[in-house]
N, C-alpha and C. Protein backbone atom coordinates (compact mmCIF):
# COMPACT_ATOMS: atom_id res chain seq x y z
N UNK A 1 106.41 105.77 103.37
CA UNK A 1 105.96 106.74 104.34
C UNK A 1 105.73 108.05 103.61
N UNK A 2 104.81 108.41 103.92
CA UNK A 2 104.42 109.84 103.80
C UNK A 2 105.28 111.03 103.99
N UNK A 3 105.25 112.10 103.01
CA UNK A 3 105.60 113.04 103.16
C UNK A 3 105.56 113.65 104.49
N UNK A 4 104.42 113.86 104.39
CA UNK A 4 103.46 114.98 105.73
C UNK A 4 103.87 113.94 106.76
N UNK A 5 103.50 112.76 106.94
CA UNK A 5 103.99 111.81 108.03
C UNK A 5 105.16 111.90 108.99
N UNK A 6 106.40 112.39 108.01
CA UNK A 6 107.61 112.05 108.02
C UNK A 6 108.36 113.63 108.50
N UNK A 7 107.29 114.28 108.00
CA UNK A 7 107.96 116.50 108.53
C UNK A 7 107.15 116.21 109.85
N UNK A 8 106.10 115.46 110.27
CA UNK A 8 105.53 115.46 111.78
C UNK A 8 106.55 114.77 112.70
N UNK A 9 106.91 113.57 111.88
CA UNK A 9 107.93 112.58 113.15
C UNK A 9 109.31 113.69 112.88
N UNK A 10 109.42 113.97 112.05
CA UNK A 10 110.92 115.05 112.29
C UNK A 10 110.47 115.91 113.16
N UNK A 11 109.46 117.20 112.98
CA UNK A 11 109.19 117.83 113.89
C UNK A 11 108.86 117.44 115.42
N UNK A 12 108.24 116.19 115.63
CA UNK A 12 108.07 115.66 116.82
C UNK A 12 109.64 115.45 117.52
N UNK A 13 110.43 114.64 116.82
CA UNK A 13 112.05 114.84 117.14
C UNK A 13 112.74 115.50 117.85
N UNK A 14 112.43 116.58 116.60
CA UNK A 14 113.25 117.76 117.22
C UNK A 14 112.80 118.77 117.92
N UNK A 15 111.80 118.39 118.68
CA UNK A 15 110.55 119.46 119.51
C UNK A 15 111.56 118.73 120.83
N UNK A 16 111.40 116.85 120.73
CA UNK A 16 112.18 116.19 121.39
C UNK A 16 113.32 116.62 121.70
N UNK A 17 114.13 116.90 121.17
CA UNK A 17 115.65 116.66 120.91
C UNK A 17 116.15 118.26 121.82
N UNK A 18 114.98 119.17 122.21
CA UNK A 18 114.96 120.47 123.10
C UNK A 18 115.01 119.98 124.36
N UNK A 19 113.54 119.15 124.12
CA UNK A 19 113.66 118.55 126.08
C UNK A 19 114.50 117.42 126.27
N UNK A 20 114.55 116.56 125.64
CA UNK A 20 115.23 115.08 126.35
C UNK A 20 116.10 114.63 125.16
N UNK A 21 117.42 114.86 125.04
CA UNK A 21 118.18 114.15 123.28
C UNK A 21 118.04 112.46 123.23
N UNK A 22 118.26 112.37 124.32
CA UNK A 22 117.90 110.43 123.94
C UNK A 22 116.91 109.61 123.57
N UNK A 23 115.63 110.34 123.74
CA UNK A 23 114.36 109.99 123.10
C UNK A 23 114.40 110.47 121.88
N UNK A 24 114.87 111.52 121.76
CA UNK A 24 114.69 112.45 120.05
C UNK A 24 115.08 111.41 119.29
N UNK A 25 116.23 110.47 119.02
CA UNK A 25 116.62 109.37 117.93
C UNK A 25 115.56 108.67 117.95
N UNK A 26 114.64 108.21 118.74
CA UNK A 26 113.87 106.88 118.61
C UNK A 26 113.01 107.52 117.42
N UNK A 27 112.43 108.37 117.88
CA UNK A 27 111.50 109.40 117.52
C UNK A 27 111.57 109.57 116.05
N UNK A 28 112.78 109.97 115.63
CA UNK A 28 113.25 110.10 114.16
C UNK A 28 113.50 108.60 112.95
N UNK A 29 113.76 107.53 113.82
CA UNK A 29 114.48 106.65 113.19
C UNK A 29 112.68 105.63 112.64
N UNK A 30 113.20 105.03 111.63
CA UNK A 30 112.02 103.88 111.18
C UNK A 30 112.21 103.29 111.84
N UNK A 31 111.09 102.06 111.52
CA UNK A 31 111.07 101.00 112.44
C UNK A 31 112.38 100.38 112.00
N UNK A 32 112.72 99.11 112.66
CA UNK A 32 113.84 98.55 112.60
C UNK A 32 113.41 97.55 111.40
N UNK A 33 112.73 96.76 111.44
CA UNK A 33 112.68 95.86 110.55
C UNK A 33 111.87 96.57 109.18
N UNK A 34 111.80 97.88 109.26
CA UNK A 34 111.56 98.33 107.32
C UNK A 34 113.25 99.09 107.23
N UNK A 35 114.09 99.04 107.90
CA UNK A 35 115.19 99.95 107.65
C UNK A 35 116.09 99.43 106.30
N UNK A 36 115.85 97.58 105.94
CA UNK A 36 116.58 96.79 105.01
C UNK A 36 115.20 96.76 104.27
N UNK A 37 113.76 96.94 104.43
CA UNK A 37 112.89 96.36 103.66
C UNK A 37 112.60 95.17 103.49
N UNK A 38 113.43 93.87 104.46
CA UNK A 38 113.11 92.91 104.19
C UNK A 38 111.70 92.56 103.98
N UNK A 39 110.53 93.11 105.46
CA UNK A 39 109.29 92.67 105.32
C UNK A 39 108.51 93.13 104.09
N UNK A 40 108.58 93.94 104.13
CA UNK A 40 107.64 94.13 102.57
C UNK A 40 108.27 94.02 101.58
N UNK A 41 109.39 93.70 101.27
CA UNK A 41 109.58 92.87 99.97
C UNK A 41 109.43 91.47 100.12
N UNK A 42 109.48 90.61 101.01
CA UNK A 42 109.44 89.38 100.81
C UNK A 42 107.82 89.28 100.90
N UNK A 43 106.82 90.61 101.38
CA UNK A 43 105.38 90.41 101.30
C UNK A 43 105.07 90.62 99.78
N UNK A 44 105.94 91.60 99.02
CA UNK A 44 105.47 91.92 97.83
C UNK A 44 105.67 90.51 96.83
N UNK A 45 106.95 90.19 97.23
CA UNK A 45 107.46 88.79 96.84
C UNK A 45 106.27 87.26 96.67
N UNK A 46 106.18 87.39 97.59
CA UNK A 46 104.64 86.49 97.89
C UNK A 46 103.27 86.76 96.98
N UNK A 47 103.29 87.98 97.09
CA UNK A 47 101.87 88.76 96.19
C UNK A 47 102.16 88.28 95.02
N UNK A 48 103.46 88.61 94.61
CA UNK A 48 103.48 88.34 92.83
C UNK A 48 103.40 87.23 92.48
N UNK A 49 104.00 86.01 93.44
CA UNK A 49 104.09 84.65 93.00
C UNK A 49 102.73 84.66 93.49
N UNK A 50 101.78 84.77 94.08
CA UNK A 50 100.54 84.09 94.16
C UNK A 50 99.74 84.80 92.89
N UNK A 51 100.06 85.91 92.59
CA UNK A 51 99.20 86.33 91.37
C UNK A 51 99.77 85.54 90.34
N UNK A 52 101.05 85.13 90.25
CA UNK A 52 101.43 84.72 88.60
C UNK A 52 100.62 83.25 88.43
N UNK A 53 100.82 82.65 89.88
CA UNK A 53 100.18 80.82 89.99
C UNK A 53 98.83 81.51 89.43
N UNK A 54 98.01 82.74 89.85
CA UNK A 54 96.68 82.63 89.63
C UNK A 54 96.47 82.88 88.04
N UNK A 55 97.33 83.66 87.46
CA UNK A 55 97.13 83.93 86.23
C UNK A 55 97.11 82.92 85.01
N UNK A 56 98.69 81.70 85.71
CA UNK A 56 99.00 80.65 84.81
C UNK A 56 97.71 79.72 85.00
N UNK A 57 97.13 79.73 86.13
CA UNK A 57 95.85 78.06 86.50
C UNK A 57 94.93 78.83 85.52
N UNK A 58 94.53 80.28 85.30
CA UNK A 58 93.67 81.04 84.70
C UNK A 58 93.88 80.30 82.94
N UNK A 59 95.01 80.07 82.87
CA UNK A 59 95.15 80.33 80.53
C UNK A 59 93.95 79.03 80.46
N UNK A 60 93.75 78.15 81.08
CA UNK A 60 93.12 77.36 80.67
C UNK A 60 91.72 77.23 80.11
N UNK A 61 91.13 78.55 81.18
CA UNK A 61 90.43 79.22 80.36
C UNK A 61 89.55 80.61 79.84
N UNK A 62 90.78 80.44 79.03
CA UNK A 62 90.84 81.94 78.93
C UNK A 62 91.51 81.04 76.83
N UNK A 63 90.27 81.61 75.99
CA UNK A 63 90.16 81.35 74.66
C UNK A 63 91.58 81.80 74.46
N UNK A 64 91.83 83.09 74.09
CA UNK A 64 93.12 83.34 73.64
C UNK A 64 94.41 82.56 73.50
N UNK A 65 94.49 82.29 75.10
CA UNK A 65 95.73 81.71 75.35
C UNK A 65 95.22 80.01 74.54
N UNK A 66 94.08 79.64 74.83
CA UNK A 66 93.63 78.38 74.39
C UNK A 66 94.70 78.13 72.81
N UNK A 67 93.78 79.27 71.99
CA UNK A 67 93.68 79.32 70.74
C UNK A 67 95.42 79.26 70.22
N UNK A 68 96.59 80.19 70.98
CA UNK A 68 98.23 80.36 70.73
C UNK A 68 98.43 79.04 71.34
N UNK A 69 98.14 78.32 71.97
CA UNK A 69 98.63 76.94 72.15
C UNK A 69 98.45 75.74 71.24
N UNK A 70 97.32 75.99 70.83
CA UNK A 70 96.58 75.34 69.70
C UNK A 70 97.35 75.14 68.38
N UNK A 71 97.38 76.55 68.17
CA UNK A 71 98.95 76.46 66.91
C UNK A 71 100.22 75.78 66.82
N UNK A 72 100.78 75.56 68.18
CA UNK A 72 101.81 75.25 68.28
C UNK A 72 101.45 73.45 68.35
N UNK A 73 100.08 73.33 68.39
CA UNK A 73 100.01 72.02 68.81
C UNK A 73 100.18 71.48 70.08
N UNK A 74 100.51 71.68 71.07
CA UNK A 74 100.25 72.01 72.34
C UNK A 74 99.39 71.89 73.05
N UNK A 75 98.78 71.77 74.24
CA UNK A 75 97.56 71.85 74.85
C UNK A 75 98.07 72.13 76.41
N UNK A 76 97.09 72.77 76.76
CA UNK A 76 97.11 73.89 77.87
C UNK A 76 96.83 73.07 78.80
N UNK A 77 96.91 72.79 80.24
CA UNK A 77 96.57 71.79 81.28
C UNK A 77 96.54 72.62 82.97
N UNK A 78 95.40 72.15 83.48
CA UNK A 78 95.77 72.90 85.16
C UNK A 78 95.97 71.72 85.38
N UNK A 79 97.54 71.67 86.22
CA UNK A 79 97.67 70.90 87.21
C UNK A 79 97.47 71.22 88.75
N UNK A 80 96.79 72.61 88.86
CA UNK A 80 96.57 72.56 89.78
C UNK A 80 95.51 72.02 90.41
């Protein structure tokens, strides 16, 4: 969240928290489900494993990686 975002929902609050105090908390507090971060880490979580699958199906061809496998005797394979 934003800086500027975050001095508006405070200020909105506590503009709140003059007229009515029991609305002022809602007002101030995050959502409930970013308060642990679960959702966007288990979204970021997802992102990385789908980029790494895309990177590993990628060595196959992609010379470089070809060529360091080659040395070792090795050979590179998509099983996907």
């Amino acid at each position: 969240m934003s800086n500027r975002s975050r001095l508006t929902r405070v200020a909105l609050g506590l503009t709140l928290a003059l007229l009515q105090p029991a609305s002022a908390l809602a007002w101030t507090l995050p959502p409930r489900a970013f308060v642990d971060g679960s959702i966007p880490r288990a979204a970021r979580a997802r992102r990385a494993y789908a980029q790494v699958v895309q990177k590993v199906a990628a060595m196959t061809e992609n010379e470089r990686a070809e060529g360091l496998v080659n040395r070792t005797g090795l050979e590179l394979l998509n099983l996907l």
